[in-house]
N, C-alpha and C. Protein backbone atom coordinates (compact mmCIF):
# COMPACT_ATOMS: atom_id res chain seq x y z
N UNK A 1 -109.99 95.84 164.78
CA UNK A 1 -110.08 96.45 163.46
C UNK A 1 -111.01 95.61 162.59
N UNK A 2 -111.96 96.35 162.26
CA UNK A 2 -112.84 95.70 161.29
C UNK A 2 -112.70 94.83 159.80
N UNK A 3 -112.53 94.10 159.43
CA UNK A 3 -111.93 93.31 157.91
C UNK A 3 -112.62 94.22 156.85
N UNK A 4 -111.98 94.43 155.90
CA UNK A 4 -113.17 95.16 154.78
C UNK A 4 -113.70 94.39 153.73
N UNK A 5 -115.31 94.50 153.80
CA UNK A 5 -116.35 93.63 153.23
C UNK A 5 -115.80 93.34 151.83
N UNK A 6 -115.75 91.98 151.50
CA UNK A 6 -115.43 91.65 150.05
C UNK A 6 -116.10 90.98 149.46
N UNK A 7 -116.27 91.45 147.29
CA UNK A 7 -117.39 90.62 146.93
C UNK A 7 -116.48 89.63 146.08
N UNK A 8 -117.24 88.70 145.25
CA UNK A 8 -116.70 87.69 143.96
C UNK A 8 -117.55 88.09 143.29
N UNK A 9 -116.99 88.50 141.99
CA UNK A 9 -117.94 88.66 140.75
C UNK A 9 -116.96 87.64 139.38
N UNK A 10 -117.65 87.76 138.37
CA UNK A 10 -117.30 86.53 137.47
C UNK A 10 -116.74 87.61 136.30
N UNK A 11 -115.49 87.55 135.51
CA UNK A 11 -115.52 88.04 134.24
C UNK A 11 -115.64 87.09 133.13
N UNK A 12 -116.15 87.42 131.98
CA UNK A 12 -116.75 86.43 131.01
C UNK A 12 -116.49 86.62 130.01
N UNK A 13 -115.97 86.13 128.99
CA UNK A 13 -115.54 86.12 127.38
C UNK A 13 -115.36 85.10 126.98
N UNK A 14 -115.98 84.82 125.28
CA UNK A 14 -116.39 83.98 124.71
C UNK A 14 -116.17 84.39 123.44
N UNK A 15 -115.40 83.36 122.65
CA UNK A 15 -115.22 83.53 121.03
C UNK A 15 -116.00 82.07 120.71
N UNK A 16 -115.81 81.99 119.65
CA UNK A 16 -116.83 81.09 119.00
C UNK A 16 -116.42 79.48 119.13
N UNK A 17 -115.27 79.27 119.59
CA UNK A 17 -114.74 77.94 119.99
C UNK A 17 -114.28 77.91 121.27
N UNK A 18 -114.10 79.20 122.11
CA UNK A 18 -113.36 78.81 123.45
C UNK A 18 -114.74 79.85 124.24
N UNK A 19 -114.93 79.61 125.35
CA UNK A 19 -115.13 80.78 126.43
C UNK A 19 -114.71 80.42 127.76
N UNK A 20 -114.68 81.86 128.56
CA UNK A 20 -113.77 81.46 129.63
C UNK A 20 -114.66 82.59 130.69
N UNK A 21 -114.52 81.91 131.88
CA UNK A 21 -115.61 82.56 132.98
C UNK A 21 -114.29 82.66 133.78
N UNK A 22 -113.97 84.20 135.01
CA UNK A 22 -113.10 84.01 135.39
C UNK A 22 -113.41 85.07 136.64
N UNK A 23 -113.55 84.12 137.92
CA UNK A 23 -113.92 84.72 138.88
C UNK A 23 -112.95 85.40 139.90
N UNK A 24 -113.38 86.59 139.99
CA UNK A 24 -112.58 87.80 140.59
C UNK A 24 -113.37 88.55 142.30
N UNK A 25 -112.14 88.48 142.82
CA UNK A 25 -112.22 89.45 144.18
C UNK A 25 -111.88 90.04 144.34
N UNK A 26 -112.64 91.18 145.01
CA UNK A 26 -112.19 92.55 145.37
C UNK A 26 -113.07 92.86 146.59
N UNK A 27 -113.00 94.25 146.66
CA UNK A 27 -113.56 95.43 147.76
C UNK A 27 -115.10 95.86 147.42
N UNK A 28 -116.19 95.62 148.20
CA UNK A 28 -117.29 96.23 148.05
C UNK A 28 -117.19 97.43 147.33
N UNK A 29 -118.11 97.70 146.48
CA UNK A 29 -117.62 99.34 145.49
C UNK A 29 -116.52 98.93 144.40
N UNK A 30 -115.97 97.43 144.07
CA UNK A 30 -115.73 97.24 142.63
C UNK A 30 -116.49 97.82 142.02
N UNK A 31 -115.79 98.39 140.97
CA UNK A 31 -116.14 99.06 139.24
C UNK A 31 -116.08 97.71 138.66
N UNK A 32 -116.97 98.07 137.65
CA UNK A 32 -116.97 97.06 136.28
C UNK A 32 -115.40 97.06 135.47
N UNK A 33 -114.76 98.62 135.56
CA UNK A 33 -113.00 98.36 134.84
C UNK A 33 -112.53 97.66 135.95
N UNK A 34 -112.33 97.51 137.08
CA UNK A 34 -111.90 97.34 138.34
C UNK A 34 -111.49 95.99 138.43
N UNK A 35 -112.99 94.98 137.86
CA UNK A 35 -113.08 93.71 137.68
C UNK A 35 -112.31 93.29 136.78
N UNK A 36 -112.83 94.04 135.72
CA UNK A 36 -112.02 94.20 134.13
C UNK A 36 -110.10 93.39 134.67
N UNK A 37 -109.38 95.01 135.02
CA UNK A 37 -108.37 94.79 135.19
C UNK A 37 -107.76 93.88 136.49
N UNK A 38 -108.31 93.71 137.39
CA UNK A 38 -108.20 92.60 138.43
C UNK A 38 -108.21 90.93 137.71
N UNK A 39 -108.88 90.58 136.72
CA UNK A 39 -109.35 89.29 135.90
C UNK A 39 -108.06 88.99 135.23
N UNK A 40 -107.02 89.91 134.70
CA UNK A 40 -106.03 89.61 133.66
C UNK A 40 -106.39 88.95 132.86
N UNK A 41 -107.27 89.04 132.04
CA UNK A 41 -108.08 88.42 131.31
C UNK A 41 -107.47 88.61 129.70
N UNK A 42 -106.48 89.67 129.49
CA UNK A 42 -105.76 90.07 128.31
C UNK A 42 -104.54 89.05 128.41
N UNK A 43 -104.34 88.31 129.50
CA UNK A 43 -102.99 87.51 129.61
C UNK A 43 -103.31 86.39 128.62
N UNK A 44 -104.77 86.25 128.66
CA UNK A 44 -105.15 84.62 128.11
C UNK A 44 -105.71 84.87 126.48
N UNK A 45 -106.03 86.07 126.71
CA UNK A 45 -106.89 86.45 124.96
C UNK A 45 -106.04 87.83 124.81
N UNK A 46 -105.11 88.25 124.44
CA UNK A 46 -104.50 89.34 124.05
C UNK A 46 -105.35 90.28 122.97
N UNK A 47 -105.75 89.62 122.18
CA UNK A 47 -107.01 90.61 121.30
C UNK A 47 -107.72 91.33 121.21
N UNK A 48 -107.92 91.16 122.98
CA UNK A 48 -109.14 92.20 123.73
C UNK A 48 -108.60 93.66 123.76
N UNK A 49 -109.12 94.62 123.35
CA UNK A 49 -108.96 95.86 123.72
C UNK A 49 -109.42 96.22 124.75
N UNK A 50 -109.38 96.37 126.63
CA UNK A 50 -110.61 96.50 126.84
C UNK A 50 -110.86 98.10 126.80
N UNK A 51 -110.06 98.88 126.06
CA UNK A 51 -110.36 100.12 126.11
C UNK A 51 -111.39 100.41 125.03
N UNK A 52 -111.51 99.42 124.49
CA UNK A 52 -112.39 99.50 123.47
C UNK A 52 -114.15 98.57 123.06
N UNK A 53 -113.29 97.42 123.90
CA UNK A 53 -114.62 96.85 123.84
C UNK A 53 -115.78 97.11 124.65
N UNK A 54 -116.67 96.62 124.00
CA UNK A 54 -118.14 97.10 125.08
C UNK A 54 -118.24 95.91 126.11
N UNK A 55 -118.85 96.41 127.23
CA UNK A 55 -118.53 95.30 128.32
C UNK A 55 -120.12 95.86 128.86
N UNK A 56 -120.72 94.36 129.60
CA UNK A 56 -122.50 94.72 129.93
C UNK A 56 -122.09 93.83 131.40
N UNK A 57 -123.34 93.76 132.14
CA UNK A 57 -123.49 93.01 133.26
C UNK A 57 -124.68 92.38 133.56
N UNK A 58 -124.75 90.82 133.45
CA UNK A 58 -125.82 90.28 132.94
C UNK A 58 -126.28 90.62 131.61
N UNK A 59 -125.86 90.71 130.48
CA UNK A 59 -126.26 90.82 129.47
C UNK A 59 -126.99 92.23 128.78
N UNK A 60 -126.72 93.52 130.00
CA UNK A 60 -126.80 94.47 129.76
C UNK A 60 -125.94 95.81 129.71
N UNK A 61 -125.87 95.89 128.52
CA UNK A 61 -124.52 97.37 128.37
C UNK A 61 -124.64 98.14 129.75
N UNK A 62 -122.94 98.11 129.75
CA UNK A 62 -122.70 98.90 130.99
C UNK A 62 -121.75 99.77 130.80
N UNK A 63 -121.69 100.58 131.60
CA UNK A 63 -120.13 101.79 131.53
C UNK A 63 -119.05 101.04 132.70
N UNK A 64 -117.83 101.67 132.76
CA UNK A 64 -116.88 101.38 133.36
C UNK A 64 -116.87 101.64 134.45
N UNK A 65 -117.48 102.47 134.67
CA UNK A 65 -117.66 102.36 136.28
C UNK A 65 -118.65 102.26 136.95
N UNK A 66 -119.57 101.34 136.23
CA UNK A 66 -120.79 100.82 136.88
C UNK A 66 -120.43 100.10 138.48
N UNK A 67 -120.99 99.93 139.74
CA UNK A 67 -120.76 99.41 141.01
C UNK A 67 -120.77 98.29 140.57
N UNK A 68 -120.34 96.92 140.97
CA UNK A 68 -120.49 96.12 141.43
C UNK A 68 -121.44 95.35 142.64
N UNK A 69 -121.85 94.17 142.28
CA UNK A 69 -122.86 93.64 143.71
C UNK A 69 -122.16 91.96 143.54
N UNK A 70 -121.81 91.60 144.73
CA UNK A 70 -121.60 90.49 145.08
C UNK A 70 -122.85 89.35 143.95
N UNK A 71 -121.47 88.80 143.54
CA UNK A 71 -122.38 87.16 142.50
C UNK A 71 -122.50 88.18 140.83
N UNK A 72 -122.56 89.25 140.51
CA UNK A 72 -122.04 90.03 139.14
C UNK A 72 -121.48 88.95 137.92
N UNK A 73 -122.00 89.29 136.63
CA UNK A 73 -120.81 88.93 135.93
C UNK A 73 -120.85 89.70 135.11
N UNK A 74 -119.38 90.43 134.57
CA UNK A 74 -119.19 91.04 133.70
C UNK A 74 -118.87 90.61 132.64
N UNK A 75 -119.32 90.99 131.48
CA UNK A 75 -119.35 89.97 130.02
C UNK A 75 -118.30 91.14 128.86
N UNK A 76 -117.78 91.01 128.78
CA UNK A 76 -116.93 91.52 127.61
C UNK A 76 -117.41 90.95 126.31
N UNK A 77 -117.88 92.57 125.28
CA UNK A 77 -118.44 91.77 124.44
C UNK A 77 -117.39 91.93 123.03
N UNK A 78 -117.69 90.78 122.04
CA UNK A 78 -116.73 90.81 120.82
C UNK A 78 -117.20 91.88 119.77
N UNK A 79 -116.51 92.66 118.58
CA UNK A 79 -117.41 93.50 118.00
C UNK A 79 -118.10 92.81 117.02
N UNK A 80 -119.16 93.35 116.41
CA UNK A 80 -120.10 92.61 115.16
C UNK A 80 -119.06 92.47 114.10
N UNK A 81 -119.23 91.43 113.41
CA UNK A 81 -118.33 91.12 111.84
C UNK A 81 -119.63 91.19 111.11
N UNK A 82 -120.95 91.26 111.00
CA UNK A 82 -121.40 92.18 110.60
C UNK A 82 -122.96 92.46 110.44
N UNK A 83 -123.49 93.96 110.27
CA UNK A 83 -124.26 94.47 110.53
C UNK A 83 -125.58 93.50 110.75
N UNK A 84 -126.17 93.44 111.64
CA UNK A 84 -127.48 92.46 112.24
C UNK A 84 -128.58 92.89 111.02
N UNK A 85 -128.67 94.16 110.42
CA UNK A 85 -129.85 94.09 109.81
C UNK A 85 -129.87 93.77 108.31
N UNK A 86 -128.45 94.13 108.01
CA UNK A 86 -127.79 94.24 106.44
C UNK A 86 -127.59 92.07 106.55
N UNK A 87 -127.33 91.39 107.50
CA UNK A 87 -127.61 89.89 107.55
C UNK A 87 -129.09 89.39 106.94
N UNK A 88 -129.51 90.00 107.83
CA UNK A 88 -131.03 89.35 107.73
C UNK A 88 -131.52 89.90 106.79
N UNK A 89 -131.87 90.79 106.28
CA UNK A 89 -132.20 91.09 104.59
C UNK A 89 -131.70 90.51 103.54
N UNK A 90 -130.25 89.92 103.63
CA UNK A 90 -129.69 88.69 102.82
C UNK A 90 -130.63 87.55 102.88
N UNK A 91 -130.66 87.10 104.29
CA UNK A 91 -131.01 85.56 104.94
C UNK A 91 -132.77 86.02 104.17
N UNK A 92 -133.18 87.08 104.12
CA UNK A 92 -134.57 87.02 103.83
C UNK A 92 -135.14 87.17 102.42
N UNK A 93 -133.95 87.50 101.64
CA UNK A 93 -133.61 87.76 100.37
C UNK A 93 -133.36 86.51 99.64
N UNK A 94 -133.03 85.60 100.60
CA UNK A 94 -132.55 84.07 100.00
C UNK A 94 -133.72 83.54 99.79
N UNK A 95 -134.47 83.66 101.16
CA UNK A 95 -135.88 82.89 101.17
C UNK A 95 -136.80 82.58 100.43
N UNK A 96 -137.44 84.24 100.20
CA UNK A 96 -138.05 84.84 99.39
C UNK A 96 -138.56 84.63 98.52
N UNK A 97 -139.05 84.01 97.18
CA UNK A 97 -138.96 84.08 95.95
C UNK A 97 -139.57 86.12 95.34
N UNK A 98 -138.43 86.10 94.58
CA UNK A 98 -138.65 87.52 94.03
C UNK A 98 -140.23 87.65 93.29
N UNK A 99 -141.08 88.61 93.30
CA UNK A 99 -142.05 88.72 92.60
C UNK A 99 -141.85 89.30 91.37
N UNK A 100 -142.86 89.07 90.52
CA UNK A 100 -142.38 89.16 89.16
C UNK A 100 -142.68 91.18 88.83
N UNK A 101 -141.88 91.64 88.21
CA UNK A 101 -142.79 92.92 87.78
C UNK A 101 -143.77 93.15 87.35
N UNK A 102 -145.00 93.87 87.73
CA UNK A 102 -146.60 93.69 86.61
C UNK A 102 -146.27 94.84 86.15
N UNK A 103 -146.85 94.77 85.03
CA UNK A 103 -146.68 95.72 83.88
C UNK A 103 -148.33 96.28 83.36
């Protein structure tokens, strides 16, 4: 009887003082939820929704049932606290010096 082929892929989450890499095995044809829920990764960070959070592979958005390939890491990502562009128009607003009105 043949053994059935198995990969290791890594699950990954990171808050701003802790991160945690947490390598998982399974069955050739792991899903990205697959990994997800195989990692118990909610045991250690309860906060995680993963029904909610966005999760990528290598640093690119993925769906839940993206395949898996042996050496993978799936990254669970945190949500924005806030908007990337509404930041930087502050940060550029600070910089700046305002110009005067011409009249």
């Amino acid at each position: 009887m043949a053994s059935e082929e198995r990969i290791t892929v890594e699950v990954a989450y990171a808050k701003p003082q802790e991160q945690c890499i947490l390598a998982v095995e399974g069955p050739a044809g792991m899903t990205v939820g697959e990994a997800l829920e195989r990692s118990k990764i909610t045991q250690r960070f309860p906060e995680i929704e993963l029904q909610e959070a966005k999760v990528g592979v290598f640093g690119k958005l993925s769906t839940r049932d993206a395949v898996l390939r042996d050496g993978d890491r799936v990254e669970i990502y945190r949500p924005l606290i806030a908007d990337p562009k509404e930041a930087r128009k502050k940060r550029a607003g600070k910089t700046k010096p305002k110009r005067a009105a011409q009249e």
